[in-house]
N, C-alpha and C. Protein backbone atom coordinates (compact mmCIF):
# COMPACT_ATOMS: atom_id res chain seq x y z
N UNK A 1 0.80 -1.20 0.00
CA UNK A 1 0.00 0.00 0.00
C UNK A 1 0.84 1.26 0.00
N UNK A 2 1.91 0.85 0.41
CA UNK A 2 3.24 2.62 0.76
C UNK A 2 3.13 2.50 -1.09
N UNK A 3 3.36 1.72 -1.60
CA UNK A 3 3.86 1.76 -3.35
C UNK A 3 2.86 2.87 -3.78
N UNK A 4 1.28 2.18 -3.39
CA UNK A 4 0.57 2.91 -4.01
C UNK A 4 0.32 4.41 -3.46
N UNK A 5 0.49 4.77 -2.43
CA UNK A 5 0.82 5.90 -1.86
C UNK A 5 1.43 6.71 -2.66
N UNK A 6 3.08 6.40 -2.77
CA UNK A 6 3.98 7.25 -3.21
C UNK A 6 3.89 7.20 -5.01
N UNK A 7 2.79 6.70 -5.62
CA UNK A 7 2.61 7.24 -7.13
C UNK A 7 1.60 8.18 -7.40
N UNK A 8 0.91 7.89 -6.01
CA UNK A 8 -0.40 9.45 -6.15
C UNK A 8 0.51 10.69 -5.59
N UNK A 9 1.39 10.26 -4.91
CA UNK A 9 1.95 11.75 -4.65
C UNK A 9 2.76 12.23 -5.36
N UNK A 10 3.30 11.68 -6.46
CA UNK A 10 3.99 11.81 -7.56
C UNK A 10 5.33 11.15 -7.63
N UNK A 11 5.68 11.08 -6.76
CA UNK A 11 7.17 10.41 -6.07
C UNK A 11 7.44 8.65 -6.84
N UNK A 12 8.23 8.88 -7.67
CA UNK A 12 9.23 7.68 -7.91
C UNK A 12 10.02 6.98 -7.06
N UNK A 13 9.75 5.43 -6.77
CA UNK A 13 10.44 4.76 -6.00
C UNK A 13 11.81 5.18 -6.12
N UNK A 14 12.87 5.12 -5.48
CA UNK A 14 14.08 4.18 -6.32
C UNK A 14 14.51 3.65 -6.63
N UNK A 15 15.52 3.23 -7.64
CA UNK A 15 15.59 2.52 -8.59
C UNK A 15 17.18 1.59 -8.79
N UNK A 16 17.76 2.01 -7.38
CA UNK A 16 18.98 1.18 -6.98
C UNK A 16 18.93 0.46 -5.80
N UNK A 17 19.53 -0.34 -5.73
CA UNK A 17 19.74 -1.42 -4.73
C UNK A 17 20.85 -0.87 -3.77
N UNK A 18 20.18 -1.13 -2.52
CA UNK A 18 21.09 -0.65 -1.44
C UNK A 18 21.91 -1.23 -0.93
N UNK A 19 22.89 -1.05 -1.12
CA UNK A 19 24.14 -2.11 -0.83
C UNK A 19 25.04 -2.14 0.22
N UNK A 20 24.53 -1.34 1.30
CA UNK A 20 24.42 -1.38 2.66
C UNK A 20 24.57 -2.48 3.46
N UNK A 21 23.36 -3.25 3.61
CA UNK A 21 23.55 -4.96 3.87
C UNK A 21 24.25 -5.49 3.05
N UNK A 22 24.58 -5.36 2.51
CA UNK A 22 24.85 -6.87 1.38
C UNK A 22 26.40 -6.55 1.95
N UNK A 23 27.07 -5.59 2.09
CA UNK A 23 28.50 -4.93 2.41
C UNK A 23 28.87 -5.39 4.06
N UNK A 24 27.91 -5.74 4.53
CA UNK A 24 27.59 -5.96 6.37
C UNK A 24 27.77 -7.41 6.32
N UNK A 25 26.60 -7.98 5.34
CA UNK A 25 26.77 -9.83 5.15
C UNK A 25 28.10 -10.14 4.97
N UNK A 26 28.79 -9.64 3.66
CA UNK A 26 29.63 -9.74 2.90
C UNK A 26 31.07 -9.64 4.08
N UNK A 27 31.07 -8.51 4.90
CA UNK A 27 32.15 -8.28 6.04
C UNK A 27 31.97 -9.47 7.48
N UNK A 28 30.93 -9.77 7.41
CA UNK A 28 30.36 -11.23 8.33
C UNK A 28 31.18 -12.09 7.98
N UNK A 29 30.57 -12.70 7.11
CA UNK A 29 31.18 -13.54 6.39
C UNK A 29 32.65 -14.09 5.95
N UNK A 30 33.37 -12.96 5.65
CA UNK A 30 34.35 -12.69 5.83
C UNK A 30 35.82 -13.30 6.80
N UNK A 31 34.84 -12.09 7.92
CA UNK A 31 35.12 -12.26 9.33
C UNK A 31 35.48 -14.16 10.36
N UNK A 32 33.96 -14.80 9.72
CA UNK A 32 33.77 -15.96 10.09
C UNK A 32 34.91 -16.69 9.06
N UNK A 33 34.80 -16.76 8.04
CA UNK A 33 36.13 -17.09 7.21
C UNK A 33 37.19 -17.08 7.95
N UNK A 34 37.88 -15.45 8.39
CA UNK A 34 38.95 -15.56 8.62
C UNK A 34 39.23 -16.38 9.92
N UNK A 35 37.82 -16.53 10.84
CA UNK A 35 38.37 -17.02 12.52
C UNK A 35 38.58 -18.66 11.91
N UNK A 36 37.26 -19.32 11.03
CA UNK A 36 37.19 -20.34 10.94
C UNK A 36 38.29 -21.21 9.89
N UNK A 37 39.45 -20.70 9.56
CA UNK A 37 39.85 -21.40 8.10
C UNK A 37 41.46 -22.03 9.07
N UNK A 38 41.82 -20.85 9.74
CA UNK A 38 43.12 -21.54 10.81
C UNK A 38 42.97 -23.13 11.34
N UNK A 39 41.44 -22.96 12.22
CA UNK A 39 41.40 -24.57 12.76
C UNK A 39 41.02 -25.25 11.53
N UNK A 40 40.34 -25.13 10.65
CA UNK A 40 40.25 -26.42 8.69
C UNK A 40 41.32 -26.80 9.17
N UNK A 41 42.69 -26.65 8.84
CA UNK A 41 44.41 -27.08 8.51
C UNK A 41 44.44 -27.52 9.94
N UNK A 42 45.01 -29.04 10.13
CA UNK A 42 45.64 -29.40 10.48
C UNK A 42 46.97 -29.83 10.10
N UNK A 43 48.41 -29.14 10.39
CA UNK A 43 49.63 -28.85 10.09
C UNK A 43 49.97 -29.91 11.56
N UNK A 44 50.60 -30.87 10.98
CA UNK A 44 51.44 -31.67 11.76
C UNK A 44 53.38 -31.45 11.51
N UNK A 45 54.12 -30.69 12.12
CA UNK A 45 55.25 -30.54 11.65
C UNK A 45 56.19 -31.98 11.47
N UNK A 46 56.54 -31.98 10.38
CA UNK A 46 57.42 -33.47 10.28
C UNK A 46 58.47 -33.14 9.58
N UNK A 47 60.19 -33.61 9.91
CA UNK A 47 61.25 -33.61 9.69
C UNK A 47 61.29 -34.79 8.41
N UNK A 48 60.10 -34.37 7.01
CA UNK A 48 60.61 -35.42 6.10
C UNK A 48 61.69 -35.71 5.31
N UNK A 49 62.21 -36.82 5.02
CA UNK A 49 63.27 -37.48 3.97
C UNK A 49 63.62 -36.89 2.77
N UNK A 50 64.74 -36.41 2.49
CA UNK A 50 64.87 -35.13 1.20
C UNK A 50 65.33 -36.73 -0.17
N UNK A 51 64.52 -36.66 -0.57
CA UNK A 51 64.49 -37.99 -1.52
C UNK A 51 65.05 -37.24 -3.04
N UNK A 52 66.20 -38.45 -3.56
CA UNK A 52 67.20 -37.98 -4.58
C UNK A 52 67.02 -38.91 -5.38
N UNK A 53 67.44 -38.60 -6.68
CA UNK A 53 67.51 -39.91 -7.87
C UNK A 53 68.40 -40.75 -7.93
N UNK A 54 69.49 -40.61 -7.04
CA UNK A 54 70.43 -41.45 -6.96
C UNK A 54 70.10 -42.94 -7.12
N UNK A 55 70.52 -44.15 -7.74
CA UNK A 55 70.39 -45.16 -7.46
C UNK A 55 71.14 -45.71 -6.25
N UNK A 56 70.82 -46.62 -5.00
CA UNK A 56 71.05 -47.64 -4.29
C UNK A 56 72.35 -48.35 -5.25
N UNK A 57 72.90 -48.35 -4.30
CA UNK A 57 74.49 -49.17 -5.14
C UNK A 57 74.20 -50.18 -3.77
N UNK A 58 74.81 -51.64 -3.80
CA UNK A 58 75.12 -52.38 -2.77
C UNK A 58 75.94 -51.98 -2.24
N UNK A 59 76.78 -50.95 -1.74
CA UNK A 59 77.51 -50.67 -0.73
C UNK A 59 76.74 -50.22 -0.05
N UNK A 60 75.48 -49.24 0.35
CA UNK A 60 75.06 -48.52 0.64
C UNK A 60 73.63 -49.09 1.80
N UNK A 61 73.52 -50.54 1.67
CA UNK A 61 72.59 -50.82 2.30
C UNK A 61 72.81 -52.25 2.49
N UNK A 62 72.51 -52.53 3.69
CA UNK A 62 72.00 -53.67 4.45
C UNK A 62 71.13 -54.34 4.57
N UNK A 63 70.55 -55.90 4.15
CA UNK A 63 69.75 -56.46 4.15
C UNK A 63 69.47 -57.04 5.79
N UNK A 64 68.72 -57.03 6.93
CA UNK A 64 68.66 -57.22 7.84
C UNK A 64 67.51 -57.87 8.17
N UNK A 65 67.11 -59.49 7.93
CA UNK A 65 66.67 -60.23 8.17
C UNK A 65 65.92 -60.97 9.38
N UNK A 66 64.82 -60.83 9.88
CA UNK A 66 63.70 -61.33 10.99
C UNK A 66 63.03 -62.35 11.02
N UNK A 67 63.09 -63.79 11.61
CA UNK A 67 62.12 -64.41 11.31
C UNK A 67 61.45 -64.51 12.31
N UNK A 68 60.63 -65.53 12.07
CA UNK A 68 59.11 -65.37 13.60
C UNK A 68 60.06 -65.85 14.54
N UNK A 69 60.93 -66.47 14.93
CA UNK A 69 61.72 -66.77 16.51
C UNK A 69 62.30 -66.10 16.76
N UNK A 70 62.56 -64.65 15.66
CA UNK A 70 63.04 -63.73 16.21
C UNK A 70 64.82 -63.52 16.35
N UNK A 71 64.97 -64.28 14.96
CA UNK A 71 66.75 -64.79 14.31
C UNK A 71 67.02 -64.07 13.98
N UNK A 72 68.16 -62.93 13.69
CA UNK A 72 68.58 -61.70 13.23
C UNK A 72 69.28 -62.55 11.53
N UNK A 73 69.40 -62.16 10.73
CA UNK A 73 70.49 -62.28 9.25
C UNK A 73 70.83 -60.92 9.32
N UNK A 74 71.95 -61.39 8.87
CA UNK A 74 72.62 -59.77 8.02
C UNK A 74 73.86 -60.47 6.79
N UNK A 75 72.71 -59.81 5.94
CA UNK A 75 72.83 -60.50 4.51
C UNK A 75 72.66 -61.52 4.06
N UNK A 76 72.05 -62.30 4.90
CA UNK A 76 71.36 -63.85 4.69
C UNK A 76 72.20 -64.51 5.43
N UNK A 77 73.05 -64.04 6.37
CA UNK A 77 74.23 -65.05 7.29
C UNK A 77 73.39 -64.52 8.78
N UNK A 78 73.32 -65.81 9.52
CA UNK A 78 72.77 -65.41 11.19
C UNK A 78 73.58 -65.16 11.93
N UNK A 79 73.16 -64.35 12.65
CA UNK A 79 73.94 -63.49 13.60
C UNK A 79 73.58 -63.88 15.26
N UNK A 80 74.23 -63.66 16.00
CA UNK A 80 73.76 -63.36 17.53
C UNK A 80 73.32 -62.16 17.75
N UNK A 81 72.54 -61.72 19.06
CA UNK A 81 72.05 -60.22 19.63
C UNK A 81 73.77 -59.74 19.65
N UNK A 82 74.81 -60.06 20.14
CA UNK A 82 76.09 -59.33 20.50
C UNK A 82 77.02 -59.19 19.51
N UNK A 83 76.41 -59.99 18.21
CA UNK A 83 77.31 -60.35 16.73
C UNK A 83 76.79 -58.72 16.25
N UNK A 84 75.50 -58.79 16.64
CA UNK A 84 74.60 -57.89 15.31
C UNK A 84 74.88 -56.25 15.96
N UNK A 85 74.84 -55.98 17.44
CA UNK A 85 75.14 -55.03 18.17
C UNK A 85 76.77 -54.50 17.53
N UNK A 86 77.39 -55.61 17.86
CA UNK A 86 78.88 -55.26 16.79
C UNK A 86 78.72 -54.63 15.89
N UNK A 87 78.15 -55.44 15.02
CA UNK A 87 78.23 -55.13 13.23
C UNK A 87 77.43 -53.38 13.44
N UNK A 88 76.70 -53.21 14.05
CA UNK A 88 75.37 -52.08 13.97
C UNK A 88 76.64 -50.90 14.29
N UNK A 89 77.28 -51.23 15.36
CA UNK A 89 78.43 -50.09 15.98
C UNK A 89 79.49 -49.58 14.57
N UNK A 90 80.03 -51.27 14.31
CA UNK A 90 80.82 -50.86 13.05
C UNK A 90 80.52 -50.02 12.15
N UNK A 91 79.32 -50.23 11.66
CA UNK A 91 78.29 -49.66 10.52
C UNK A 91 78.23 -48.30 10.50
N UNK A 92 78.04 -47.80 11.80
CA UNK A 92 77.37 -46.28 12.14
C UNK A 92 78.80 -45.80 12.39
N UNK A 93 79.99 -46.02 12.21
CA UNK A 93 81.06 -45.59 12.76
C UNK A 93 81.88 -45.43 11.30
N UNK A 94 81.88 -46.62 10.29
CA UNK A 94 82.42 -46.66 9.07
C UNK A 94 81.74 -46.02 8.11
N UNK A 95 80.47 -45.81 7.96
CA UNK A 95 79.11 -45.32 7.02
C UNK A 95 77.63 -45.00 7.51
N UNK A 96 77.88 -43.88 8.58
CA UNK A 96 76.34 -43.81 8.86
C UNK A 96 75.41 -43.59 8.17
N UNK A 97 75.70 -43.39 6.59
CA UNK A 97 74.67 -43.05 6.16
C UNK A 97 73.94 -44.61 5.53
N UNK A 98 74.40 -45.54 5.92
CA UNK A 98 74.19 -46.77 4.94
C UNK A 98 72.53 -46.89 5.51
N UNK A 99 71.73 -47.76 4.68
CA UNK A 99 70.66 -48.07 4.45
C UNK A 99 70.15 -49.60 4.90
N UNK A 100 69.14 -49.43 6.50
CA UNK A 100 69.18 -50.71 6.63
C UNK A 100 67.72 -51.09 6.18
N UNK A 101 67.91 -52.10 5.67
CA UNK A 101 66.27 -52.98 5.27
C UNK A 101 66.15 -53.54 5.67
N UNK A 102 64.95 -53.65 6.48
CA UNK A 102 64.09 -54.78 6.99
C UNK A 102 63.32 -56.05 6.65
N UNK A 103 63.78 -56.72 6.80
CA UNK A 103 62.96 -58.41 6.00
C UNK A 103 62.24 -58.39 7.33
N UNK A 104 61.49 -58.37 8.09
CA UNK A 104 60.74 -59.14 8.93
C UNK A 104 59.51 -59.78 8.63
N UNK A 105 59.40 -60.73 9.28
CA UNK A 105 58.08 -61.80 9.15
C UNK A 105 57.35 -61.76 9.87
N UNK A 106 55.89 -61.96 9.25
CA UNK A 106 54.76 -61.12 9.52
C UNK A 106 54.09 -61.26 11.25
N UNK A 107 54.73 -62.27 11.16
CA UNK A 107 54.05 -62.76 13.16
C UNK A 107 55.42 -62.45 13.65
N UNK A 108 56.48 -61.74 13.61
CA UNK A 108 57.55 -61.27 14.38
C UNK A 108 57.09 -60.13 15.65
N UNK A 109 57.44 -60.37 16.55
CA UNK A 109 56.47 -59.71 18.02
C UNK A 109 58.05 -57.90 17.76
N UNK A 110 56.58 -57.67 17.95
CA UNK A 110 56.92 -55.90 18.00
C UNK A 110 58.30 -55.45 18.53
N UNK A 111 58.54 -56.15 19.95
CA UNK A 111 59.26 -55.56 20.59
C UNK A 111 60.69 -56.37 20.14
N UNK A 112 60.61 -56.90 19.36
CA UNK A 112 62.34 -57.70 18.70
C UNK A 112 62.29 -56.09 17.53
N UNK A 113 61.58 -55.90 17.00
CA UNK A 113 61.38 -54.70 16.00
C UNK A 113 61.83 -53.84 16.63
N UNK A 114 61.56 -53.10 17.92
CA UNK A 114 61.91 -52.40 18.37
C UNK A 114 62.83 -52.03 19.21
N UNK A 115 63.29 -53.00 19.29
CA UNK A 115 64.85 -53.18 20.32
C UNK A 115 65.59 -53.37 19.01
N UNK A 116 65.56 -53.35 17.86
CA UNK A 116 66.59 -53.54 16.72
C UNK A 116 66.77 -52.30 15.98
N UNK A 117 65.57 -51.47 15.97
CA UNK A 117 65.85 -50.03 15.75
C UNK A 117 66.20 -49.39 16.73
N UNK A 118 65.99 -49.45 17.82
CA UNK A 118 66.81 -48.62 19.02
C UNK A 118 68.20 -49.02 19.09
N UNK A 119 68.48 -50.24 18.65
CA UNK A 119 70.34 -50.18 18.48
C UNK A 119 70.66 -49.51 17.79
N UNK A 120 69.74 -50.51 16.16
CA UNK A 120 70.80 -49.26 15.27
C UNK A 120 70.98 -47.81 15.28
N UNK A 121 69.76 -46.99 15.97
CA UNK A 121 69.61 -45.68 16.10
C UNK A 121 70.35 -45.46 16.77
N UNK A 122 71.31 -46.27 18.33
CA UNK A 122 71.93 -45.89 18.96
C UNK A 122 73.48 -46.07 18.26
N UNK A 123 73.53 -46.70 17.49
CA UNK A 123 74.98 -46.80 16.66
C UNK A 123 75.20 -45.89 15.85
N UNK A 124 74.26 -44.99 15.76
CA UNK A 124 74.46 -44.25 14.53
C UNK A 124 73.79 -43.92 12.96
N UNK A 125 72.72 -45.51 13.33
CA UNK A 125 72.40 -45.32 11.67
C UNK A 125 70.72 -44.84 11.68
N UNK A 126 70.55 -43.92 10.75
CA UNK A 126 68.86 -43.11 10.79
C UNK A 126 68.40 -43.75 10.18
N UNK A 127 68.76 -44.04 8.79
CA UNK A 127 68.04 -44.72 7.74
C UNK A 127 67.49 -46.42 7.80
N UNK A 128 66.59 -46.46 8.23
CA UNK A 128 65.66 -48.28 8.18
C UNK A 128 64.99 -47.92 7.26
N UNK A 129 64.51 -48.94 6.51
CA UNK A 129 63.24 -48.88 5.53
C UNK A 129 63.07 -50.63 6.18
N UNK A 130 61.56 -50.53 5.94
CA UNK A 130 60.92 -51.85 5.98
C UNK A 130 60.57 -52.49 4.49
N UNK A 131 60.75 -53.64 4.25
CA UNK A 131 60.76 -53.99 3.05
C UNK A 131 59.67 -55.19 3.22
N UNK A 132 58.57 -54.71 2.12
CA UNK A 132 57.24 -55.59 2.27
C UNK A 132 56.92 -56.44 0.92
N UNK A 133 56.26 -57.14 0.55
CA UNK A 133 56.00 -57.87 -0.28
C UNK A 133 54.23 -57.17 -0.76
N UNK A 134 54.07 -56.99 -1.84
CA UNK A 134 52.78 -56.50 -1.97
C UNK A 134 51.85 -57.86 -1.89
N UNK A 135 50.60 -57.06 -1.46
CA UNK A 135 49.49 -58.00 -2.08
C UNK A 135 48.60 -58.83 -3.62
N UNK A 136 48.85 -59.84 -3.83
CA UNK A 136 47.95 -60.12 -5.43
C UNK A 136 47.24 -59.20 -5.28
N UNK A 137 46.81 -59.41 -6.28
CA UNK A 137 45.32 -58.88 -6.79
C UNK A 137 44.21 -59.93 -6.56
């Protein structure tokens, strides 16, 4: 009824959009953006592996062998816990950078795993990789 009002009095609506709100939503919005986008990202800081094209030469890595009783190899020859502690000292002392691989077998109990990387880590050497067999298809 105001419409019809203001054409008997001669008066033209206007004829732009007020962009007032829309500038208020728009700064809301915004706003909520900026508080809400920090917690989205979860940033876990990690010290990753600077990976090179170099090929693996056999000097450079160690085959280090696990079976389920929990038998150490190194290089397919068995070792003792005080043989392999040796060799691990030698290793990290002659070439820390060498590369040890892991053969372990699949029912091998955790904590032989983990008392074998805490040597070698304590000898010196960073680099383990675990070496797995894929699945068929």
């Amino acid at each position: 009824m105001a419409m019809g009002r203001l054409r008997e009095a001669g008066q033209v609506p206007p004829a732009e959009i007020n962009m007032v709100p829309l500038i208020d939503v728009m700064l809301v919005l915004l706003v909520i953006f900026m508080v809400t986008a920090p917690l989205i990202t979860h940033a876990v800081k990690l010290d990753l592996p600077h990976a090179s094209s170099a090929p693996v030469t056999a000097a450079d890595k160690v085959a280090l062998s696990i079976d389920a009783a929990g038998q150490t190899f190194w290089d397919g020859k068995p070792l003792t816990p005080e043989e392999l502690k040796v060799r691990l000292v030698e290793l990290g002392r002659s070439a820390p950078g060498t590369e040890l691989h892991l053969y372990a077998d699949e029912s091998t109990r955790y904590a032989v795993l983990a008392g074998l990387m805490a040597e070698a880590s304590s000898a010196g050497l960073a680099k383990i990789g675990f070496v797995s067999v894929p699945k068929p298809l």
